[in-house]
N, C-alpha and C. Protein backbone atom coordinates (compact mmCIF):
# COMPACT_ATOMS: atom_id res chain seq x y z
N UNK A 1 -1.66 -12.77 8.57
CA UNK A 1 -2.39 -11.58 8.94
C UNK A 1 -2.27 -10.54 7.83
N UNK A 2 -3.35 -10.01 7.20
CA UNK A 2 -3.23 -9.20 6.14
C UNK A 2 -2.88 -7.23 6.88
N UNK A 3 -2.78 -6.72 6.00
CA UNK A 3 -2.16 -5.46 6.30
C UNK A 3 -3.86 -4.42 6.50
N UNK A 4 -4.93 -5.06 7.04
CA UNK A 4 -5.72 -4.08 6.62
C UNK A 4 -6.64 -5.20 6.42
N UNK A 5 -8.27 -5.35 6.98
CA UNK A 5 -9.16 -6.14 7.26
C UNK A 5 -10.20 -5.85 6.27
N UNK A 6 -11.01 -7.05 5.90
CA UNK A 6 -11.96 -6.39 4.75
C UNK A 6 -12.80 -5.24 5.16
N UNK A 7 -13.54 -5.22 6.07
CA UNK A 7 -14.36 -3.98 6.03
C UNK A 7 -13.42 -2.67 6.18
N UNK A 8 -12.92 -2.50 6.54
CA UNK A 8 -11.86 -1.22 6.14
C UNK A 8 -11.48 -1.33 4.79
N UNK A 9 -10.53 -2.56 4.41
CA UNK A 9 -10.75 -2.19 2.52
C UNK A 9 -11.96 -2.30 1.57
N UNK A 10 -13.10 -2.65 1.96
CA UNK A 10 -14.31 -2.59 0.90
C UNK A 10 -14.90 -1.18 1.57
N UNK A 11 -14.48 -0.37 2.80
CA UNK A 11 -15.03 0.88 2.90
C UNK A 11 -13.85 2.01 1.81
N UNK A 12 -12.64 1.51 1.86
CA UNK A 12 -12.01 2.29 1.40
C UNK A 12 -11.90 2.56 -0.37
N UNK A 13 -12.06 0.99 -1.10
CA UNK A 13 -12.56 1.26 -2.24
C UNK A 13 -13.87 1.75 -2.73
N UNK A 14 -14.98 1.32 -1.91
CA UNK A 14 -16.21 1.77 -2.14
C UNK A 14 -15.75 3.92 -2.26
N UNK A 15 -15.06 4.38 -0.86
CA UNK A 15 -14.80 5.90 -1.00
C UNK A 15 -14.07 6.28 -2.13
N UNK A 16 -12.56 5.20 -2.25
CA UNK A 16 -11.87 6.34 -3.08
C UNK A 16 -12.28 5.73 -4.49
N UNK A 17 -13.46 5.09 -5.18
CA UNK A 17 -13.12 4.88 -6.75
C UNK A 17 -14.63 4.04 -7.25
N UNK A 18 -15.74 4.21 -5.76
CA UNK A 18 -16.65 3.53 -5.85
C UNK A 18 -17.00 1.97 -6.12
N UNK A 19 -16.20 1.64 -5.83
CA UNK A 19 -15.86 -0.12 -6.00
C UNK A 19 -16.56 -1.09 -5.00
N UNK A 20 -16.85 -1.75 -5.58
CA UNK A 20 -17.61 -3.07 -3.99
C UNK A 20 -16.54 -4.21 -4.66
N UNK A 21 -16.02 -4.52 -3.73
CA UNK A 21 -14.93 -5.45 -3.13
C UNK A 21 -15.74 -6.93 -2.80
N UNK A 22 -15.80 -8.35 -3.65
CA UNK A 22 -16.13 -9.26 -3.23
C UNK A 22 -15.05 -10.01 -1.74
N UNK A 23 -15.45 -10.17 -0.86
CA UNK A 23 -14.53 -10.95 0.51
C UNK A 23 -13.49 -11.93 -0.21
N UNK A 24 -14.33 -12.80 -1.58
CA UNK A 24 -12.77 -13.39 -1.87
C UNK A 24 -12.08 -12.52 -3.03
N UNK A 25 -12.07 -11.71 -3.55
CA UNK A 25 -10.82 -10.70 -4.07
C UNK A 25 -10.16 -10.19 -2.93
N UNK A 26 -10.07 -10.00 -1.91
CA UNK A 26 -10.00 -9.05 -0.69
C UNK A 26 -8.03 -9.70 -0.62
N UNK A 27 -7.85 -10.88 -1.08
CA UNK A 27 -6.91 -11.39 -0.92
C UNK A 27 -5.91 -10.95 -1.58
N UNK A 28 -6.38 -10.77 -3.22
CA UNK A 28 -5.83 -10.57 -4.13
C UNK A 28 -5.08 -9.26 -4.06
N UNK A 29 -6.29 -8.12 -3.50
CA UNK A 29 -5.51 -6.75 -3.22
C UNK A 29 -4.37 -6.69 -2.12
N UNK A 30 -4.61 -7.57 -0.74
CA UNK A 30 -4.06 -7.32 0.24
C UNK A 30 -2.75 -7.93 -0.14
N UNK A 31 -2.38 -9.07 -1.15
CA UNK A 31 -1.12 -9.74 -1.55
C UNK A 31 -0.24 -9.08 -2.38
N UNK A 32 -1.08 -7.78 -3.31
CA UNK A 32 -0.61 -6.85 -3.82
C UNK A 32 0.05 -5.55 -3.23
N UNK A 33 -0.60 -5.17 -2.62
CA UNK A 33 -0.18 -3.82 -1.82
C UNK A 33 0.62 -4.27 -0.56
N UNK A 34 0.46 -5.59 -0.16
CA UNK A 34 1.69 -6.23 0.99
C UNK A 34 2.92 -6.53 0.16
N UNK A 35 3.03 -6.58 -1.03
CA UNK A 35 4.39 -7.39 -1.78
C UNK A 35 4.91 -5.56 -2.09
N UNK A 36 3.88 -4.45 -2.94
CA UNK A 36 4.51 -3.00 -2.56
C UNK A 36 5.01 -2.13 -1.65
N UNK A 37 4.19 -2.79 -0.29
CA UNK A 37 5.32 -2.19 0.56
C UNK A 37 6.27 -2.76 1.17
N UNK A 38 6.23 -4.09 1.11
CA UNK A 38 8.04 -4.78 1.16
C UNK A 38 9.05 -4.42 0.28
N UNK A 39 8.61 -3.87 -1.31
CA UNK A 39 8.99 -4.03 -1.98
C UNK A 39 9.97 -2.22 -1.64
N UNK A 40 8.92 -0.94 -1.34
CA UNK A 40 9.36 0.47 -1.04
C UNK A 40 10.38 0.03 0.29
N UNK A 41 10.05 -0.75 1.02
CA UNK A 41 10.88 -0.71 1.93
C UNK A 41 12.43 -1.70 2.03
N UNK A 42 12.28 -2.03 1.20
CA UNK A 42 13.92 -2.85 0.66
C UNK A 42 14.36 -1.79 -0.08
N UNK A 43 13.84 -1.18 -1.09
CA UNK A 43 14.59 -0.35 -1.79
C UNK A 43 15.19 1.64 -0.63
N UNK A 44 14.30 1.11 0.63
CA UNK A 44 14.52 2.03 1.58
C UNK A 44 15.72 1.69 2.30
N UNK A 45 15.67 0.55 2.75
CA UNK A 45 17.17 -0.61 2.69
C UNK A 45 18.59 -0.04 2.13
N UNK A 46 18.11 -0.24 1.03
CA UNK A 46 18.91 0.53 0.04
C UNK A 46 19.84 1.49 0.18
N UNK A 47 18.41 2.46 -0.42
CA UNK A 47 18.95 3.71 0.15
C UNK A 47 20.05 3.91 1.24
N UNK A 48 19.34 3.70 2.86
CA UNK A 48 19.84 3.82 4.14
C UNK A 48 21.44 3.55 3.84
N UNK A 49 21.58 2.27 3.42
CA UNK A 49 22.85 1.89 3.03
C UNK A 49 24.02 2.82 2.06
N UNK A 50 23.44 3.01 1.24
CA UNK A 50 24.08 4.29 -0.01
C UNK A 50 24.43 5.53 1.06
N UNK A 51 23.73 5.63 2.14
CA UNK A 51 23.74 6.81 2.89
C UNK A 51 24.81 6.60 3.93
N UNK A 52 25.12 5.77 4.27
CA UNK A 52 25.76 5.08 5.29
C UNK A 52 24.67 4.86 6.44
N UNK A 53 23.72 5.07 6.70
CA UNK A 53 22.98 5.29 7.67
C UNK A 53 22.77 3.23 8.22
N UNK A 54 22.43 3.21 9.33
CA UNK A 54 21.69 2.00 9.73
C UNK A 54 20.54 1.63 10.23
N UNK A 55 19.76 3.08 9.91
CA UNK A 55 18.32 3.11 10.28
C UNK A 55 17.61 3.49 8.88
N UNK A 56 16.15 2.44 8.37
CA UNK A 56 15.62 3.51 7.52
C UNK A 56 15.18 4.53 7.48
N UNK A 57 15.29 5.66 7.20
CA UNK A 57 14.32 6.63 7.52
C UNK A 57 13.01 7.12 6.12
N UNK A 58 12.30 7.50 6.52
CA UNK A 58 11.00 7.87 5.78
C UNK A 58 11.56 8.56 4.15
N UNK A 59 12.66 9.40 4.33
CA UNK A 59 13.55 10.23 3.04
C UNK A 59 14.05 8.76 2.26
N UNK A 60 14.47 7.50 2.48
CA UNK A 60 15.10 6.66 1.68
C UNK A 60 13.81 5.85 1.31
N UNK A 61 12.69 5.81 1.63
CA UNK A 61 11.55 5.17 0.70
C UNK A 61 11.35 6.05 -0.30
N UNK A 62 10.93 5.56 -1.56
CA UNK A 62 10.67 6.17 -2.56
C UNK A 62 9.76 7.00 -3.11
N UNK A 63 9.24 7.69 -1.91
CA UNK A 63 7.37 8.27 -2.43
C UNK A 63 7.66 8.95 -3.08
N UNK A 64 7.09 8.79 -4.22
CA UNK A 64 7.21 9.86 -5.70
C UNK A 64 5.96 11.19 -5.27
N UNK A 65 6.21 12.24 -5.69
CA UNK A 65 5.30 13.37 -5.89
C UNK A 65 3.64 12.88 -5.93
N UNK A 66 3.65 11.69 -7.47
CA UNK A 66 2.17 11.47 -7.47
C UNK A 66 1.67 10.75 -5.97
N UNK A 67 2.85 9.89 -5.29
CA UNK A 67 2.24 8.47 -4.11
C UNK A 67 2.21 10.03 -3.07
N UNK A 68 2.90 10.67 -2.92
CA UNK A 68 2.36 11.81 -1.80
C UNK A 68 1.24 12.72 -1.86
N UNK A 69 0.71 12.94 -2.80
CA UNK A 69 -0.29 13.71 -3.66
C UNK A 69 -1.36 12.39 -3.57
N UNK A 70 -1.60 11.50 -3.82
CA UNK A 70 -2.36 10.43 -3.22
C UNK A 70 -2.51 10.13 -1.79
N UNK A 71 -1.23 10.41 -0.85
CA UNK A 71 -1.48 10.13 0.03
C UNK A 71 -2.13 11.25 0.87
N UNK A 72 -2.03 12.12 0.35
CA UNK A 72 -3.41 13.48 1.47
C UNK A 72 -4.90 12.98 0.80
N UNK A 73 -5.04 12.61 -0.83
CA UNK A 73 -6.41 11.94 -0.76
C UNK A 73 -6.53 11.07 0.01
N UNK A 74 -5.65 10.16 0.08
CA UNK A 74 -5.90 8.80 1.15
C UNK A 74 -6.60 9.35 2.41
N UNK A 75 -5.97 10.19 2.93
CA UNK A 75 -6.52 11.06 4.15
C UNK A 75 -7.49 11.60 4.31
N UNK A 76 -8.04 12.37 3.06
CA UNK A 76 -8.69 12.99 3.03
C UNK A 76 -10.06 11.78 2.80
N UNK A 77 -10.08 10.47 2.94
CA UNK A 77 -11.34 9.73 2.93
C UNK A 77 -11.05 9.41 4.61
N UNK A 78 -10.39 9.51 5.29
CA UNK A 78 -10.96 9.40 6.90
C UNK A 78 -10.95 8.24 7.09
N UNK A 79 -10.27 7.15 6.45
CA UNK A 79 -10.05 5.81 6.83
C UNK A 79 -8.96 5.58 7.62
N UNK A 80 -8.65 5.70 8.79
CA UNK A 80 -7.06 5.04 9.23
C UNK A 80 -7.12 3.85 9.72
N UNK A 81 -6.11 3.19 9.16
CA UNK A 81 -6.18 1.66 9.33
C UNK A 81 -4.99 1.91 10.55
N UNK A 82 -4.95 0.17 11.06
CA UNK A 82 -4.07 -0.13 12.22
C UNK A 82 -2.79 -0.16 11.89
N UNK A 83 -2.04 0.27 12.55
CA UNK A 83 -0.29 0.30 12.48
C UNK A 83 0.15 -1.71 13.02
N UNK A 84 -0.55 -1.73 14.22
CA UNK A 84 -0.31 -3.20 14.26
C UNK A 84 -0.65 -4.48 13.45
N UNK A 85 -2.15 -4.28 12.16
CA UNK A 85 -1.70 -5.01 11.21
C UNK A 85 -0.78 -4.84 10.04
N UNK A 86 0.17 -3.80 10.11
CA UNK A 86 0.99 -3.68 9.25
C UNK A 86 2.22 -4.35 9.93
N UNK A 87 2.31 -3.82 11.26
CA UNK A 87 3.61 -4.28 11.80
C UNK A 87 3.62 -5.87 11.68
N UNK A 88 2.12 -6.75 12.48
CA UNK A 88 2.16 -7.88 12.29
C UNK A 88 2.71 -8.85 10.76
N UNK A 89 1.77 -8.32 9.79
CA UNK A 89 2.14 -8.30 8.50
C UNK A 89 3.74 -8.43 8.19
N UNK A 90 4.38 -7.34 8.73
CA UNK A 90 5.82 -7.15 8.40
C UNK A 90 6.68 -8.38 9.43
N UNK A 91 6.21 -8.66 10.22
CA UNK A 91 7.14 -9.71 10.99
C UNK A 91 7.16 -11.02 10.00
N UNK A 92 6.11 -11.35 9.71
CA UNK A 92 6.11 -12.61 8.72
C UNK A 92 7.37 -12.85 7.51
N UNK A 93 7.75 -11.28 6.81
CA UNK A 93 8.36 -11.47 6.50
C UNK A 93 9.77 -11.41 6.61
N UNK A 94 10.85 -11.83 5.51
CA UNK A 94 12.49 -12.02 6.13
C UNK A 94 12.45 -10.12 6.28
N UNK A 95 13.42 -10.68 7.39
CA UNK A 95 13.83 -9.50 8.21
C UNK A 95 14.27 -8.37 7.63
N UNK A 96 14.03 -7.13 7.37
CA UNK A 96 15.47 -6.22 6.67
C UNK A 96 16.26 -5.83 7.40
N UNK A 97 17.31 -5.51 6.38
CA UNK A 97 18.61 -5.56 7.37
C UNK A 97 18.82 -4.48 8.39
N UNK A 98 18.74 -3.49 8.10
CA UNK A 98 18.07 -2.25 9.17
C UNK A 98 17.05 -2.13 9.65
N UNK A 99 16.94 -1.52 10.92
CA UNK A 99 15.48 -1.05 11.56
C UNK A 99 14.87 0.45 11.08
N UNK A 100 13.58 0.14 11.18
CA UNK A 100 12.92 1.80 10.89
C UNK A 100 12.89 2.20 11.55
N UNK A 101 13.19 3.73 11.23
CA UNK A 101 13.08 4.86 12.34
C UNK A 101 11.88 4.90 12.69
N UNK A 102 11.16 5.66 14.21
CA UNK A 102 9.73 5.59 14.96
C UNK A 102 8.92 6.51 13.57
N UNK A 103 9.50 7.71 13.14
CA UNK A 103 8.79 8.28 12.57
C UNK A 103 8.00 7.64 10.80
N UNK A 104 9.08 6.84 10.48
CA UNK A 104 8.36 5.80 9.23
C UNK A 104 7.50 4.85 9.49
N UNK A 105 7.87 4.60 10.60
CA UNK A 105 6.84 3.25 11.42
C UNK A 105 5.73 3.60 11.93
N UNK A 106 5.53 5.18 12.19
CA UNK A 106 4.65 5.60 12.69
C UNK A 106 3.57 5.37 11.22
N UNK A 107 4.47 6.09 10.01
CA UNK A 107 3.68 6.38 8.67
C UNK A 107 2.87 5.10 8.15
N UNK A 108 3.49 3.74 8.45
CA UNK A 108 3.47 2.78 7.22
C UNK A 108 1.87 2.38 7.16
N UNK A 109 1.11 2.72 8.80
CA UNK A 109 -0.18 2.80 7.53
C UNK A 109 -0.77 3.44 7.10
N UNK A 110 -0.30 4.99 6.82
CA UNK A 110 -0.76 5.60 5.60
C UNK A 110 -0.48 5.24 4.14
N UNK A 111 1.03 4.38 4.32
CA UNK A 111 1.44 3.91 3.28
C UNK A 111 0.72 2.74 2.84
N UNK A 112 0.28 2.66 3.17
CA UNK A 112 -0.45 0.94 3.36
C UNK A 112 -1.83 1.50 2.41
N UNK A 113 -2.46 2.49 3.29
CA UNK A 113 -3.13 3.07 2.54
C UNK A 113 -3.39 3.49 1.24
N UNK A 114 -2.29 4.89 1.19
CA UNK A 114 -2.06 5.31 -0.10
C UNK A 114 -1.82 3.76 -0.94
N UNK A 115 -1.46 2.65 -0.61
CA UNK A 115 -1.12 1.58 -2.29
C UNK A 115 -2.84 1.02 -2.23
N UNK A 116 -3.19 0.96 -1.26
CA UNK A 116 -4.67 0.49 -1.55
C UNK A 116 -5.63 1.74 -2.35
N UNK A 117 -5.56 2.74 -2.13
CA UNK A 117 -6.01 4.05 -2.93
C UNK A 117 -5.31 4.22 -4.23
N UNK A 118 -4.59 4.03 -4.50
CA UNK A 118 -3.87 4.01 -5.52
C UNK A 118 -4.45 2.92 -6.57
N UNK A 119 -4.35 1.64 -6.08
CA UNK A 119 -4.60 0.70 -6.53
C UNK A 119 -6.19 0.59 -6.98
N UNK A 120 -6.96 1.27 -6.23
CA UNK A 120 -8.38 1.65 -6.24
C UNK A 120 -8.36 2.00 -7.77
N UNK A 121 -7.92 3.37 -7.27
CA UNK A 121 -7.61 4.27 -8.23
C UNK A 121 -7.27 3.54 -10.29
N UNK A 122 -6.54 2.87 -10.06
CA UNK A 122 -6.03 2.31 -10.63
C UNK A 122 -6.92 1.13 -11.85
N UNK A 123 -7.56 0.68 -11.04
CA UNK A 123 -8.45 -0.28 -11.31
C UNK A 123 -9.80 0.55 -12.08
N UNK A 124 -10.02 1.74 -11.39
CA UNK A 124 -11.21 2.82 -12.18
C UNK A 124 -11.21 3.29 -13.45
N UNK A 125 -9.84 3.37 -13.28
CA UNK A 125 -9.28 4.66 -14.81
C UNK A 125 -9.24 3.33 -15.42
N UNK A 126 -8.59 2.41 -15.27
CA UNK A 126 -8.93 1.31 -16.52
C UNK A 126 -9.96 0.77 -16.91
N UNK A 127 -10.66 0.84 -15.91
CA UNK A 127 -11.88 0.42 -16.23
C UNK A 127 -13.02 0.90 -15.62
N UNK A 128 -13.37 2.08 -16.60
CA UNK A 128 -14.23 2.96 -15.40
C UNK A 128 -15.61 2.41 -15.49
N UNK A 129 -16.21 1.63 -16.44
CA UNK A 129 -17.37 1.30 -16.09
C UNK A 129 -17.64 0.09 -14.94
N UNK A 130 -16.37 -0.58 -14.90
CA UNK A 130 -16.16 -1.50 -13.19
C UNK A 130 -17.43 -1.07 -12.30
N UNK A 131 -17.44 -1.47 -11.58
CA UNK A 131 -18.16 -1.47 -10.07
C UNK A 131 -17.51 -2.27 -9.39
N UNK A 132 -17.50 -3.87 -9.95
CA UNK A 132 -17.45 -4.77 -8.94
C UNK A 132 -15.78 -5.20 -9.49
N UNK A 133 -14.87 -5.09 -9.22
CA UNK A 133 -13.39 -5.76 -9.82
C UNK A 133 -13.54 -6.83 -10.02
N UNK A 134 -13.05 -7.59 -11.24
CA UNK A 134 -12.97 -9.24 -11.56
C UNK A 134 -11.40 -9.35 -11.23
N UNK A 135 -11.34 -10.32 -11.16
CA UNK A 135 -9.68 -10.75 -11.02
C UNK A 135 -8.54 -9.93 -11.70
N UNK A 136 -9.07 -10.57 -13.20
CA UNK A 136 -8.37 -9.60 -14.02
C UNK A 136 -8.33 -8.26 -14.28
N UNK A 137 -9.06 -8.00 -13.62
CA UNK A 137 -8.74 -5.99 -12.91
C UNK A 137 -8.00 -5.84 -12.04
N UNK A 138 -8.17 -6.83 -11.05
CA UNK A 138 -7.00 -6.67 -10.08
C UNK A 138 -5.75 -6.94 -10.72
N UNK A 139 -5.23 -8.17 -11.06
CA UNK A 139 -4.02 -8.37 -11.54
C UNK A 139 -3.64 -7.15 -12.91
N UNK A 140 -4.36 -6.57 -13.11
CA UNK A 140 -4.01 -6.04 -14.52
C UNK A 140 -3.86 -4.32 -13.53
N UNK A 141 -4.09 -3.74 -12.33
CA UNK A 141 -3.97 -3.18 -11.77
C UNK A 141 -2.80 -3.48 -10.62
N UNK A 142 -2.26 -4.46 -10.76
CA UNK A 142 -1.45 -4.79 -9.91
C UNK A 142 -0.19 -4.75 -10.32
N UNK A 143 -0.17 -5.22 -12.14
CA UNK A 143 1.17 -5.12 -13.31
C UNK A 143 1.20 -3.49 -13.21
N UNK A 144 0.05 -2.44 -13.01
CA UNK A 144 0.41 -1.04 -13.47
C UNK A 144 1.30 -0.60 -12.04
N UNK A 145 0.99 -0.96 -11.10
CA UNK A 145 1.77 -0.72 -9.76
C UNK A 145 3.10 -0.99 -10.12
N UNK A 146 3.21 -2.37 -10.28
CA UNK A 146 4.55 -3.12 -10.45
C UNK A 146 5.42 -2.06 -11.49
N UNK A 147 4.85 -1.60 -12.42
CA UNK A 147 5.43 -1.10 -13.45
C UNK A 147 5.97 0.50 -13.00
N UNK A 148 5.23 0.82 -12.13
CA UNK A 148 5.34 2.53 -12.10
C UNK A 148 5.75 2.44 -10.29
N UNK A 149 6.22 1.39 -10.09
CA UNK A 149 6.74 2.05 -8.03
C UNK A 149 7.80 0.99 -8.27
């Protein structure tokens, strides 16, 4: 189960970066921005732990200034995706060792969001004459994620 269904992500790149999304790339993004937020939320893991805490809370994920500053654009396109394909999404994978607090769990699909806006985003500035993403926009937008979260 992906984190977020194609017509919600080909509405959401079409808003934030003008992009048309072919149904089979749709994979490529959703394997990307599902491996980033396993990835914020282990290092939330983390955190919790350094803290002594045994719950994650929303303060031990890592949203940098720019991913919060993205995430009111995210908002500001009026897309809200489902909390239950994120949650579903998240069962698939191994367990973390703490539980999230209601109030991060409430967030994760804005977060879900903001990496798909981001990633939008991402894919434009490199290549702003794009319209349609080829593979290698995605993956080459997917190394700039990897590199900077």
């Amino acid at each position: 189960m992906a984190v977020v269904g194609f017509a919600k992500l080909e509405a959401l790149f079409r808003k934030a970066a003008s992009l048309d999304i072919d149904k089979n790339k749709a994979k490529e993004i959703t394997d990307i921005v599902e491996k980033k937020l396993y990835d914020l939320l282990l290092i939330g893991e983390r955190n919790a732990s350094f803290n002594n805490r045994d719950v994650i809370w929303e303060c031990d994920v890592p949203l940098t200034k720019g991913f919060l500053e993205s995430m009111q654009k995210f908002r500001d396109l009026e897309e809200a995706l489902e909390l239950k394909d994120v949650l579903d999404f998240l069962a698939t994978q191994p367990p973390l060792k703490y539980p999230l607090e209601a109030e991060l769990e409430k967030r994760l699909p804005e977060i879900v969001g903001t990496l798909l806006y981001i990633l939008a985003r991402i894919i434009k500035e490199t290549s702003p004459e794009c319209r349609q993403p080829s593979s290698e926009d995605i993956e080459r937008a997917g190394k700039i994620l990897d590199l900077t979260m």
